[in-house]
N, C-alpha and C. Protein backbone atom coordinates (compact mmCIF):
# COMPACT_ATOMS: atom_id res chain seq x y z
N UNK A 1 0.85 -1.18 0.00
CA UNK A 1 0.00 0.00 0.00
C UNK A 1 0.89 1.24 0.00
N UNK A 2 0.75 1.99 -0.62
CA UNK A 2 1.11 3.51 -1.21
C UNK A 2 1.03 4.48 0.69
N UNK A 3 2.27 5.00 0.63
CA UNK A 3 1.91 5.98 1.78
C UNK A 3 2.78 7.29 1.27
N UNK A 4 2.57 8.09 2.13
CA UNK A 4 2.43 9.80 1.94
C UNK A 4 2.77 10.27 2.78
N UNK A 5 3.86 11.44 3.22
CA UNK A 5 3.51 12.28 4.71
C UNK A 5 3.26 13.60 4.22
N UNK A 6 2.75 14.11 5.28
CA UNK A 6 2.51 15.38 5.46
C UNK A 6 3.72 16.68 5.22
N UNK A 7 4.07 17.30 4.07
CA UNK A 7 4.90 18.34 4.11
C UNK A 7 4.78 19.83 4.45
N UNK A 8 3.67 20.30 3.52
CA UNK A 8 3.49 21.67 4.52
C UNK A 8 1.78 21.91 4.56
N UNK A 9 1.45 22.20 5.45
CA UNK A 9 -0.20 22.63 5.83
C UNK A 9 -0.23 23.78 5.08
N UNK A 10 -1.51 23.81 4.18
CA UNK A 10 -2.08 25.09 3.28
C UNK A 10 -2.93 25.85 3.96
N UNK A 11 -4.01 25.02 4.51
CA UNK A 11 -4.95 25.90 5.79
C UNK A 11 -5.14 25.04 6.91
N UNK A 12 -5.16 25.65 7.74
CA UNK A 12 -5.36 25.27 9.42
C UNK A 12 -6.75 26.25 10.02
N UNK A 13 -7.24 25.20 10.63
CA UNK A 13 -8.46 25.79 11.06
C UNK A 13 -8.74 24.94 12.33
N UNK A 14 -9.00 24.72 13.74
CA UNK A 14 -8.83 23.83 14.55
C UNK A 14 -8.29 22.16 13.88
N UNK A 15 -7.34 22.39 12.91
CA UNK A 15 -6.70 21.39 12.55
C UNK A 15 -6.29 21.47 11.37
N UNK A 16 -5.71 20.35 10.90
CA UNK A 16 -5.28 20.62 9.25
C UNK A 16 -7.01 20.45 8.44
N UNK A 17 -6.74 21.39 7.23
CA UNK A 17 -7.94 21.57 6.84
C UNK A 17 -7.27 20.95 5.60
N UNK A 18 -6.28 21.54 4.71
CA UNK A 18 -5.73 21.30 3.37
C UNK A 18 -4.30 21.38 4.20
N UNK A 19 -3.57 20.03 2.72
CA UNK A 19 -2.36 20.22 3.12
C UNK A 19 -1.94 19.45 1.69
N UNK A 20 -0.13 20.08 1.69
CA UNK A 20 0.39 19.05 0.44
C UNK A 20 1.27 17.67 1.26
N UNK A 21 1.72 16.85 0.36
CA UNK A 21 2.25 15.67 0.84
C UNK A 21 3.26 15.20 -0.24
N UNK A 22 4.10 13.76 0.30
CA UNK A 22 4.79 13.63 -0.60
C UNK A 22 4.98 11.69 -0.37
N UNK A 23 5.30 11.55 -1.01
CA UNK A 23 5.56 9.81 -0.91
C UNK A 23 6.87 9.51 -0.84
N UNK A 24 7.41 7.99 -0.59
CA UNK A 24 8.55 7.60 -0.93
C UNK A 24 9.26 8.28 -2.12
N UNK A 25 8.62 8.25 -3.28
CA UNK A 25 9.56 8.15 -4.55
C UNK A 25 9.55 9.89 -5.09
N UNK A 26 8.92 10.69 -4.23
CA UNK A 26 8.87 12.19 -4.00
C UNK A 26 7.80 12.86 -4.92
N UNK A 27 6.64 11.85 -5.30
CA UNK A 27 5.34 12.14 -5.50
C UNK A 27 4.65 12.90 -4.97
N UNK A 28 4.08 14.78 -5.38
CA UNK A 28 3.53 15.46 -4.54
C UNK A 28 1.61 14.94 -4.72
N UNK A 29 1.16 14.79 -3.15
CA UNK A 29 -0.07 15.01 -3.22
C UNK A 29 -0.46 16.58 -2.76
N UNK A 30 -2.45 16.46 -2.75
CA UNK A 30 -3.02 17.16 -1.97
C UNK A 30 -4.00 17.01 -1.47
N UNK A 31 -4.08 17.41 -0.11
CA UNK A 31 -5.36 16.46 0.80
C UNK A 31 -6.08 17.45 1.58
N UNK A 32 -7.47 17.16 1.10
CA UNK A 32 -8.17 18.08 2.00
C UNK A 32 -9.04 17.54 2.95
N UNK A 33 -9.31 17.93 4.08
CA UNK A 33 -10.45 17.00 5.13
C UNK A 33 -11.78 17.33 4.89
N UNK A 34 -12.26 15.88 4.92
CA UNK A 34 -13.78 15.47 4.33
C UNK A 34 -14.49 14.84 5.93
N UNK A 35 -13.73 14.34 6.54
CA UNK A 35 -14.52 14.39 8.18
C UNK A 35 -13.61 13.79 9.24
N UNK A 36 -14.34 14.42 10.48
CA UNK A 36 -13.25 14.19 11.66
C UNK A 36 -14.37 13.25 12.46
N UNK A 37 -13.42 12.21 13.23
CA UNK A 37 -13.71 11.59 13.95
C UNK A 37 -13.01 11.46 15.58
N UNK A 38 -13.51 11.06 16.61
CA UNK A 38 -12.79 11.05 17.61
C UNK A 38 -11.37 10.98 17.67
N UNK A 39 -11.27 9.59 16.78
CA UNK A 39 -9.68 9.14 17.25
C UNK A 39 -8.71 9.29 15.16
N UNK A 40 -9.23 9.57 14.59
CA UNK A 40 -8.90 10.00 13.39
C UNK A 40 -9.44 11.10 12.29
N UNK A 41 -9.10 11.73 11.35
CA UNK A 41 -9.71 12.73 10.77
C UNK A 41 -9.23 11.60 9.14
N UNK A 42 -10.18 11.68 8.20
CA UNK A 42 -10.47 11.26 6.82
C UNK A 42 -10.01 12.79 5.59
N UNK A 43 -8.88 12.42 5.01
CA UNK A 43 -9.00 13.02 3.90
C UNK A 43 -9.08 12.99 2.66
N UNK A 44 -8.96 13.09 1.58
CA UNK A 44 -9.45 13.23 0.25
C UNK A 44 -7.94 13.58 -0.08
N UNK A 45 -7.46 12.99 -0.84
CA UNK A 45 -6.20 12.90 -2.05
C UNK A 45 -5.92 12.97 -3.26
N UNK A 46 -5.72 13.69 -3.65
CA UNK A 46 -5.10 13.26 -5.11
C UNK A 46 -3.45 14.19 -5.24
N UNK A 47 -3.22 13.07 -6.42
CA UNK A 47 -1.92 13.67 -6.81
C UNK A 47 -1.95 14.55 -7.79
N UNK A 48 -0.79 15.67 -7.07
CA UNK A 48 -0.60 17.23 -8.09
C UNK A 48 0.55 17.15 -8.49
N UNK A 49 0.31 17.48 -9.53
CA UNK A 49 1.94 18.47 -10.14
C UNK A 49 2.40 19.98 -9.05
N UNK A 50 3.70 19.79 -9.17
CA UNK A 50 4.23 20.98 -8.31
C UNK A 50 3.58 22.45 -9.22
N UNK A 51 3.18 22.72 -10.21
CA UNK A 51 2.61 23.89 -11.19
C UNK A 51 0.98 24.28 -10.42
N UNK A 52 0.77 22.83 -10.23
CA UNK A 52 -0.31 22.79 -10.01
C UNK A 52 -0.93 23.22 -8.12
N UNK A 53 0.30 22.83 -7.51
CA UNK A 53 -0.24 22.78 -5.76
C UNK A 53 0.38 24.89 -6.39
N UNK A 54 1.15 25.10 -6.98
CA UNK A 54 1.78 26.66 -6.74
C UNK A 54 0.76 27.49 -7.58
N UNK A 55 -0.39 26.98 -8.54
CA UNK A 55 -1.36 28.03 -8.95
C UNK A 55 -2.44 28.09 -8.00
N UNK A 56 -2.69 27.08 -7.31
CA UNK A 56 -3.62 26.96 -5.81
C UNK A 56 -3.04 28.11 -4.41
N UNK A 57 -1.88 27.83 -4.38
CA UNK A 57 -1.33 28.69 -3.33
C UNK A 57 -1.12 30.36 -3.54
N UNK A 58 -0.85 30.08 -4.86
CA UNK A 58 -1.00 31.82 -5.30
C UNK A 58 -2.52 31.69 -5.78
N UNK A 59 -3.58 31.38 -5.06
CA UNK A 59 -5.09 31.53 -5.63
C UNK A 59 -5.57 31.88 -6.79
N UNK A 60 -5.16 31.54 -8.40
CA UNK A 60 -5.04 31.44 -9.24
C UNK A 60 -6.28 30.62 -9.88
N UNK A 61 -6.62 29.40 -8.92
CA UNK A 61 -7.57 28.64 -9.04
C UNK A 61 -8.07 28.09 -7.90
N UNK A 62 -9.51 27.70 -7.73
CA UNK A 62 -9.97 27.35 -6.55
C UNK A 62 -9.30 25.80 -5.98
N UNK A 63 -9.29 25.23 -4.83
CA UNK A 63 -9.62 23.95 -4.46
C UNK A 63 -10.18 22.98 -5.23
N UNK A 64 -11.33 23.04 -5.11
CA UNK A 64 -12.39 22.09 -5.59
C UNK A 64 -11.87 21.80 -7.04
N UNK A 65 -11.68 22.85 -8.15
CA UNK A 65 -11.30 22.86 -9.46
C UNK A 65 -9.83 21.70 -9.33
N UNK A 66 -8.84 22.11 -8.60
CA UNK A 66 -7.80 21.63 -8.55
C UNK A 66 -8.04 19.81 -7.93
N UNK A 67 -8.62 19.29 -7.08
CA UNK A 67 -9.08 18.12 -6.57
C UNK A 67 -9.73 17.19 -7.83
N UNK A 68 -10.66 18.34 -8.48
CA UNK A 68 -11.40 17.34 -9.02
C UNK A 68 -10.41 16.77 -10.74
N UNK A 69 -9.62 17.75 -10.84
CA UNK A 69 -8.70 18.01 -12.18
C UNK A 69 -7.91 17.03 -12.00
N UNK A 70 -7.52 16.72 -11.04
CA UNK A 70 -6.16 15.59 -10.39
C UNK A 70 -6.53 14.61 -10.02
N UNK A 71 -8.22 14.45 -9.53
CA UNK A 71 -8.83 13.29 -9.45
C UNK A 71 -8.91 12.34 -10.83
N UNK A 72 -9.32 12.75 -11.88
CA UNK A 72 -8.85 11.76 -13.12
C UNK A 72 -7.89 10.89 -13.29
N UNK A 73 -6.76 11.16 -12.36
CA UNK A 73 -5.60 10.12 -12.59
C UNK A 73 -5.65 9.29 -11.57
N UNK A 74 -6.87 8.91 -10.58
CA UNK A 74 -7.04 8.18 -9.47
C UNK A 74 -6.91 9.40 -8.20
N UNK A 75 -7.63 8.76 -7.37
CA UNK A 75 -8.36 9.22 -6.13
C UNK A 75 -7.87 8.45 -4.74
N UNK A 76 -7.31 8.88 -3.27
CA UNK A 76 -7.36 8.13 -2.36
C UNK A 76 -8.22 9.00 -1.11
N UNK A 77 -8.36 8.44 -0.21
CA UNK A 77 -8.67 8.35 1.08
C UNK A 77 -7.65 8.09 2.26
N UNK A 78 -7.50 8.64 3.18
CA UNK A 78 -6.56 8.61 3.78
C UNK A 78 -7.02 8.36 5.23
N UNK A 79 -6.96 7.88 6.58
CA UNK A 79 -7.28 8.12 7.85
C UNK A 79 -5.56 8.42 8.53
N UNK A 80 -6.15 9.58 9.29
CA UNK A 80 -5.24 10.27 10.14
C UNK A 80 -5.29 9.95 11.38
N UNK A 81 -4.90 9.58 11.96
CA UNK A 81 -5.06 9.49 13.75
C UNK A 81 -4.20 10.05 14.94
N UNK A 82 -2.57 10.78 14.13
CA UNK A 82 -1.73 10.24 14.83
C UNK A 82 -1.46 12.39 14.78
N UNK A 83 -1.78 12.53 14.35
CA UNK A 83 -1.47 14.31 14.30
C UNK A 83 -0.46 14.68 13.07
N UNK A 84 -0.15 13.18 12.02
CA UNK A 84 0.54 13.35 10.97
C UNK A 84 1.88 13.54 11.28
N UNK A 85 2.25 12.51 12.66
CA UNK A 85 3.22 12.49 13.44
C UNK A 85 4.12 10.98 12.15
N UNK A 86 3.61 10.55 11.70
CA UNK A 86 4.10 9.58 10.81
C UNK A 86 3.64 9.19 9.26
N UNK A 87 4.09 8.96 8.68
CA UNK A 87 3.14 8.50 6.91
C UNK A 87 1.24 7.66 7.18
N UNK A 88 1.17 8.32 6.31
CA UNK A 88 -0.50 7.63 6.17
C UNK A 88 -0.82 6.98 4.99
N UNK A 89 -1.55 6.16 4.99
CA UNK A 89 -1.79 5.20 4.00
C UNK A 89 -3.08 5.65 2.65
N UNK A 90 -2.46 5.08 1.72
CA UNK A 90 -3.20 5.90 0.80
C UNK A 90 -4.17 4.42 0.55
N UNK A 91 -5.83 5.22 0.48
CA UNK A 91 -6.28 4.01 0.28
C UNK A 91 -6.93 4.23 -1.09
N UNK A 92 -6.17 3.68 -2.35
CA UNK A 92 -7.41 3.79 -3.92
C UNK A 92 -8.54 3.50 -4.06
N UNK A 93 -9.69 5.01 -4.64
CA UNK A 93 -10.85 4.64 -4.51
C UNK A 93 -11.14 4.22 -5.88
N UNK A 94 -12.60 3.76 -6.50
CA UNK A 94 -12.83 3.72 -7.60
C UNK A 94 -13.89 4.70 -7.86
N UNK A 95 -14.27 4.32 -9.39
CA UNK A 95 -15.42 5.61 -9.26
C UNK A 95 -14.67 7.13 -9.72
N UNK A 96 -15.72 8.00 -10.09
CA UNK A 96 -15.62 9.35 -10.61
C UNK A 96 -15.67 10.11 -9.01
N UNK A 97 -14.79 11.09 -8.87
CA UNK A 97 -14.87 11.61 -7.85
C UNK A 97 -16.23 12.63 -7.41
N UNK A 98 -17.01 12.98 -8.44
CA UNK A 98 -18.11 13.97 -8.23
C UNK A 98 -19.16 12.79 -7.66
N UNK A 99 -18.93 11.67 -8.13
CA UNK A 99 -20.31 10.49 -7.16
C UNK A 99 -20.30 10.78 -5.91
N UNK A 100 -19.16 11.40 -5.61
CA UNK A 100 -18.84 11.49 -3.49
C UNK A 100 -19.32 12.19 -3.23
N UNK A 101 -19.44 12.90 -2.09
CA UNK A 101 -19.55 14.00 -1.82
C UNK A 101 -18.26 14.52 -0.65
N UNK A 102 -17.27 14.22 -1.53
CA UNK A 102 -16.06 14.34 -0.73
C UNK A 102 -15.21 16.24 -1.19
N UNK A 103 -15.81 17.09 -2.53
CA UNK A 103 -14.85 18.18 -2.51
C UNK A 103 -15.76 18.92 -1.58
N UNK A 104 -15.04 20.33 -1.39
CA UNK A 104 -15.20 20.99 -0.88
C UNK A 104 -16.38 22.13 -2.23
N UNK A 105 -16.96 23.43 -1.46
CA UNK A 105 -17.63 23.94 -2.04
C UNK A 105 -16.52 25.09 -3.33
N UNK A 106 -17.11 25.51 -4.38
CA UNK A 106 -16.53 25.74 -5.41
C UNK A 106 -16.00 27.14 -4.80
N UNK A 107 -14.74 28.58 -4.98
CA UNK A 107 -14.24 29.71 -4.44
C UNK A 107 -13.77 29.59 -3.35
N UNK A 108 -13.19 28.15 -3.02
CA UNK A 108 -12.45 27.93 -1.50
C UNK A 108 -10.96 28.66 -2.22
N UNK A 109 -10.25 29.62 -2.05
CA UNK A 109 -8.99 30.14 -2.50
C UNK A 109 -8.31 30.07 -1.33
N UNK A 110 -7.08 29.53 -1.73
CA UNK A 110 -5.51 29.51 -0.27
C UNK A 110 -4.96 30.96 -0.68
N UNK A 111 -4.50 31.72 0.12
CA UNK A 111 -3.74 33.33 0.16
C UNK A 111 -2.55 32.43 0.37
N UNK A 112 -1.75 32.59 -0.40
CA UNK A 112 0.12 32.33 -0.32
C UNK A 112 0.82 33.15 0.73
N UNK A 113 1.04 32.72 1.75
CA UNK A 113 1.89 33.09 2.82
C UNK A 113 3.52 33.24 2.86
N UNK A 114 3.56 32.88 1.50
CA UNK A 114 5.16 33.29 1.37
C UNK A 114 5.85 32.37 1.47
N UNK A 115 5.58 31.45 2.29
CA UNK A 115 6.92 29.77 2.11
C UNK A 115 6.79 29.30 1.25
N UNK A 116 7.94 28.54 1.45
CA UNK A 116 8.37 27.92 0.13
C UNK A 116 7.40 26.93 0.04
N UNK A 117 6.50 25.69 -0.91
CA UNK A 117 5.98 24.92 -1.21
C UNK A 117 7.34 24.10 -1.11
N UNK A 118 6.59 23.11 -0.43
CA UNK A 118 7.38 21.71 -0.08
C UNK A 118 7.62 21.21 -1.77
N UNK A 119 6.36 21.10 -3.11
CA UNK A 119 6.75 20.79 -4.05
C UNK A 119 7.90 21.41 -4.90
N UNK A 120 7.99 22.73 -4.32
CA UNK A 120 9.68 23.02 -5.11
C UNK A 120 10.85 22.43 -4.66
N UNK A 121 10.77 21.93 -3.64
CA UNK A 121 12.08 21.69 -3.52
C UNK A 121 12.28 19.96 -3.46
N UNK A 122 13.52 19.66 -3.55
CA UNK A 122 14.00 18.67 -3.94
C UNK A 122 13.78 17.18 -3.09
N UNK A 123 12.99 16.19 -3.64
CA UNK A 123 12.97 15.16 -2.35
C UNK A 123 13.93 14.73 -2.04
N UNK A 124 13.87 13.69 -0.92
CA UNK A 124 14.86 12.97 -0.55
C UNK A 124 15.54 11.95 -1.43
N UNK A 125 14.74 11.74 -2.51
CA UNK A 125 15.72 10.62 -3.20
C UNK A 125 16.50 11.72 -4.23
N UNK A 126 16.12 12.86 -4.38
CA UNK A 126 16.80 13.73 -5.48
C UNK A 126 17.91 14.22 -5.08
N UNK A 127 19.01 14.36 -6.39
CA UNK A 127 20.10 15.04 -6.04
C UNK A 127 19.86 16.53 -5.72
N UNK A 128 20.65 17.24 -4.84
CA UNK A 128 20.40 18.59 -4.87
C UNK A 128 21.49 19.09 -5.82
């Protein structure tokens, strides 16, 4: 099974709301939360291009647009429990992602705070 950690939080709101991620082989995702539970919070995944998490962060394009655009190349689910203190497991869904009711509502825009996006810079398996 495919896992992911957490690189930098996009919005925080009594918790991670959106965030980007990255895998072993330095695959960027992006995950937004679809529901919290006592002992874990559920998010919504898909994989972005680094062009793609940096026209979101400079609000260029909404959320929802960006989720559902990246959803075409496959979709996961994720459970959190641990505060993203370790990798989380990506679970593949099937299905068109609009059957869910997993995006968020359409004009959700991130304001760019100025750090660097974890997708520019170089993973761990890359040379610097």
């Amino acid at each position: 099974m495919k896992t992911a950690q957490l690189t930098a939080t996009l919005l925080y709101y009594d918790g991670v709301q959106v965030f980007e991620g990255r895998d072993d082989s330095g695959s960027c995702y992006l995950g937004a939360l679809v529901d919290s539970e006592p002992d874990a919070d559920r998010y919504l995944i898909t994989g972005v291009s680094p062009e793609q998490l940096c026209e979101l962060r400079a609000g260029r394009c909404d959320l929802r647009a960006v989720l559902l655009k990246c959803s075409y190349g496959g979709w996961y689910l994720a459970r959190v429990g641990d505060g993203f203190a370790s990798p989380f497991a990506l679970e593949r869904q099937q299905g068109a992602l609009l059957d869910h009711d997993y995006l968020p509502e359409d004009g959700v825009l991130l304001a760019d705070d100025g750090s660097d996006s974890a997708a520019m810079k170089p993973s761990v398996n890359e040379a610097v």
